[in-house]
Protein backbone atom coordinates (compact mmCIF):
# COMPACT_ATOMS: atom_id res chain seq x y z
CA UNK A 1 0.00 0.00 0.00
CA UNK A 2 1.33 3.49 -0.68
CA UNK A 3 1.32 6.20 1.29
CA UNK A 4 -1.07 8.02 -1.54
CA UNK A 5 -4.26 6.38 -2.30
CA UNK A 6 -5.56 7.70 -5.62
CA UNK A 7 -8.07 5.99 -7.89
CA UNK A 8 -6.39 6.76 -10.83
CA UNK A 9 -3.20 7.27 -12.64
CA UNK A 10 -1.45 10.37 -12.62
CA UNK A 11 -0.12 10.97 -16.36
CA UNK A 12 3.29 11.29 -17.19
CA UNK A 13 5.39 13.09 -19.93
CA UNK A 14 6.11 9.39 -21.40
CA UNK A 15 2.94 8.86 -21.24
CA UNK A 16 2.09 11.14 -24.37
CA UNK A 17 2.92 10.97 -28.27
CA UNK A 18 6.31 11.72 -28.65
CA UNK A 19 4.94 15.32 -30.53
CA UNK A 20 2.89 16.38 -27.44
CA UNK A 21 6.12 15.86 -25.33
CA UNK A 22 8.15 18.24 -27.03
CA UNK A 23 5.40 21.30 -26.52
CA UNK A 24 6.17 20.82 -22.48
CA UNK A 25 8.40 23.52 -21.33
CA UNK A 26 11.00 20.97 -19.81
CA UNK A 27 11.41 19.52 -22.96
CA UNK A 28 13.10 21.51 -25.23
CA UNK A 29 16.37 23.85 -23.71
CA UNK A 30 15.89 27.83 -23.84
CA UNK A 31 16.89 29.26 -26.99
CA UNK A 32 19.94 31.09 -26.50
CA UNK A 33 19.23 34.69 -26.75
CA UNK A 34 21.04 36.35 -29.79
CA UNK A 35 24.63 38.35 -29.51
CA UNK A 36 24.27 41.63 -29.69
CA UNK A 37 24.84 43.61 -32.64
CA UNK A 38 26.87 46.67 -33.03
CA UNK A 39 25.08 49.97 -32.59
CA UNK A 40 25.23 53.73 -32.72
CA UNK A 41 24.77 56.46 -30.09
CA UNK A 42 22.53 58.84 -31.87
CA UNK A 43 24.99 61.46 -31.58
CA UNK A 44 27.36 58.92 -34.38
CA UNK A 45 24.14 58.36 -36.33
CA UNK A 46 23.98 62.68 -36.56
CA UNK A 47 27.57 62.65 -37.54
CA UNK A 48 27.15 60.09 -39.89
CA UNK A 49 24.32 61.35 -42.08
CA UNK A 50 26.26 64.71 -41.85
CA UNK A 51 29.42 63.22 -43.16
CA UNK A 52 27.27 61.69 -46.10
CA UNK A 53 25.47 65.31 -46.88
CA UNK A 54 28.67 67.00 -46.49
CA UNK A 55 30.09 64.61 -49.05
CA UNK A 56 27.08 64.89 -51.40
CA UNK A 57 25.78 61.47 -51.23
CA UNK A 58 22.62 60.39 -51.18
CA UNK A 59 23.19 56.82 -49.77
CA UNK A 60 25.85 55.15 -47.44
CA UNK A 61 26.50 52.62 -44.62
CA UNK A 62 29.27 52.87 -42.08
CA UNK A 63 31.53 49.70 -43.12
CA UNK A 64 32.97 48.53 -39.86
CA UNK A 65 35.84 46.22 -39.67
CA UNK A 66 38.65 45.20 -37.53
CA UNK A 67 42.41 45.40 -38.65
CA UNK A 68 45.67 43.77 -37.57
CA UNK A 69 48.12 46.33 -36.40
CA UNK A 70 48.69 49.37 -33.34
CA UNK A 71 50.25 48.54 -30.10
CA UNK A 72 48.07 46.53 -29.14
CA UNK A 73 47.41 44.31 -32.04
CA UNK A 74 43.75 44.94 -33.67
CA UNK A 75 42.37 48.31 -34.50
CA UNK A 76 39.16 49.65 -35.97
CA UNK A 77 38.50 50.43 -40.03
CA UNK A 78 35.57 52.40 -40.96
CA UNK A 79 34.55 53.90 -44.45
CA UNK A 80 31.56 54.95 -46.36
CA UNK A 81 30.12 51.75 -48.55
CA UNK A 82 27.44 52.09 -50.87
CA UNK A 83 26.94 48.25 -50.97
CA UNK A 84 28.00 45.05 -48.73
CA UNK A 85 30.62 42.71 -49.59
CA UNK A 86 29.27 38.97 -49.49
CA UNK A 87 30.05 37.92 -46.45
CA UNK A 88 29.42 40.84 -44.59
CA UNK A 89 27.07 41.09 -41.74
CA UNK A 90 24.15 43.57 -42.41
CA UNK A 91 23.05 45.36 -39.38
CA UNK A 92 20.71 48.90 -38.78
CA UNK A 93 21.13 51.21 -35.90
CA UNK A 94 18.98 54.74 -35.42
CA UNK A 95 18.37 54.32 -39.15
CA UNK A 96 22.09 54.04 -40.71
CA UNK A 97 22.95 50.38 -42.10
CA UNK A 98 26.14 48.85 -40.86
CA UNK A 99 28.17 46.52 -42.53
CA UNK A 100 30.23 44.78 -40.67
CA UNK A 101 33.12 42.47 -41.68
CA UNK A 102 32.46 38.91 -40.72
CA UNK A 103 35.35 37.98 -39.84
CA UNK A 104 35.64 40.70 -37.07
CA UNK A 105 32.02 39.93 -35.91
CA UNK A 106 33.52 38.04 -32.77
CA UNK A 107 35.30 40.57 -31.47
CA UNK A 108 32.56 43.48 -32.21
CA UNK A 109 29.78 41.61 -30.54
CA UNK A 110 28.11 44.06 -27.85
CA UNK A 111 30.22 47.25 -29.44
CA UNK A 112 28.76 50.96 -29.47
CA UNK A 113 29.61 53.65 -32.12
CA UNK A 114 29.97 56.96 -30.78
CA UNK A 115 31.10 60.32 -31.82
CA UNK A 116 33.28 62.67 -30.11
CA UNK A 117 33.97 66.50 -31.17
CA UNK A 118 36.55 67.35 -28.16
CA UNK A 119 39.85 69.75 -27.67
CA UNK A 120 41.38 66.76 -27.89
CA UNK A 121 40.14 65.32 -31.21
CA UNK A 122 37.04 65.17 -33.44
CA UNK A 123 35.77 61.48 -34.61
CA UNK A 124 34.30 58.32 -33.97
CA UNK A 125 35.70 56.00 -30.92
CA UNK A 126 34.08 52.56 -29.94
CA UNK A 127 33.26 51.18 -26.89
CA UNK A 128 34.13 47.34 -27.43
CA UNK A 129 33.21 45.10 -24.36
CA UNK A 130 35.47 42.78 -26.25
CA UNK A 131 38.42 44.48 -25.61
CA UNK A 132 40.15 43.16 -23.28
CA UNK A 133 43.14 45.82 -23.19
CA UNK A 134 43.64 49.07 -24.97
CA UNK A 135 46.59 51.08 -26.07
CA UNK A 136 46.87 54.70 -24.24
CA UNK A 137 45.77 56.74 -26.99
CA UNK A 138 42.57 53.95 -27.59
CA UNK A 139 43.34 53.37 -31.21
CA UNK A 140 43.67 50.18 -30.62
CA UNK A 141 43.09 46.74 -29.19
CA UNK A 142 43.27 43.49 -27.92
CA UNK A 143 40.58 40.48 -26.88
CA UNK A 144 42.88 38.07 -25.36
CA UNK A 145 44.50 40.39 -22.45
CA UNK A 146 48.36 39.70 -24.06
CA UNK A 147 48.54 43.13 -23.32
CA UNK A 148 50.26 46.13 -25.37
CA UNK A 149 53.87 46.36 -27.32
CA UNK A 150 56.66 48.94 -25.49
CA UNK A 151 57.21 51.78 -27.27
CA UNK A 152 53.47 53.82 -27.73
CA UNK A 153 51.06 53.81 -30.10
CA UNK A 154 51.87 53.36 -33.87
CA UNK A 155 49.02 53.51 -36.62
């Protein structure tokens, strides 16, 4: 005798058609919530669309990629591109389209586009959760903390 009477069954997951098990919540894992993209403050979005009036052009998208080089072993490349290359990753932010070089994806994931106008210098700067390590004058970067060459900065 159990310690439970009950007159009837209790159903159990195994119990059902194999498709009406995998509608229960335990059954299928949480879908892993996308990597954020890169974005723009609004003030780099203004700056942006000014650069492209200034310039005459009725279309653009900021082209983001990441480059070898600096003391610190990666640095940013941005440019006007009127169309994406292949295998470029097509992204939007406060209405300007980014493209952004695949194979720097990884170490953009979670990056923000912003635009300074300062004493001290006039252009865009990202902040790169990424980066692991920066150079002094933040032009450029590393992911993997091997920290940044002797000798300062060098474009």
């Amino acid at each position: 005798m159990s310690a439970v009477e009950t007159g009837e069954r209790i159903g159990l997951p195994q119990d059902q058609p194999p498709a009406e098990r995998m509608s229960l919540p335990m059954a299928a894992p949480p879908a892993p919530e996308p990597a954020a993209a890169v974005s723009l403050t609004q003030r780099a979005a203004r700056a942006f669309r000014g650069i492209l009036e200034g310039k005459g052009e009725p279309y653009g998208a900021l082209k983001v990629a990441v480059m070898g080089g600096g003391c610190a072993g990666n640095q940013y490349a941005m440019a006007i591109a009127r169309a994406p290359e292949p295998t470029d990753i097509v992204l939007e932010s406060r209405g300007v389209d980014i493209f952004l070089d695949s194979s720097s994806a990884h170490m953009m994931v979670g990056a923000e586009i912003d635009f300074i106008d300062s004493m001290m210098g006039r252009g865009f700067t990202v902040r790169n959760p990424s980066a692991e390590q920066t150079c002094g004058c933040g032009s450029s970067f590393n992911t993997n903390g091997g920290g940044v060459k002797p000798g300062g900065c060098t474009a």
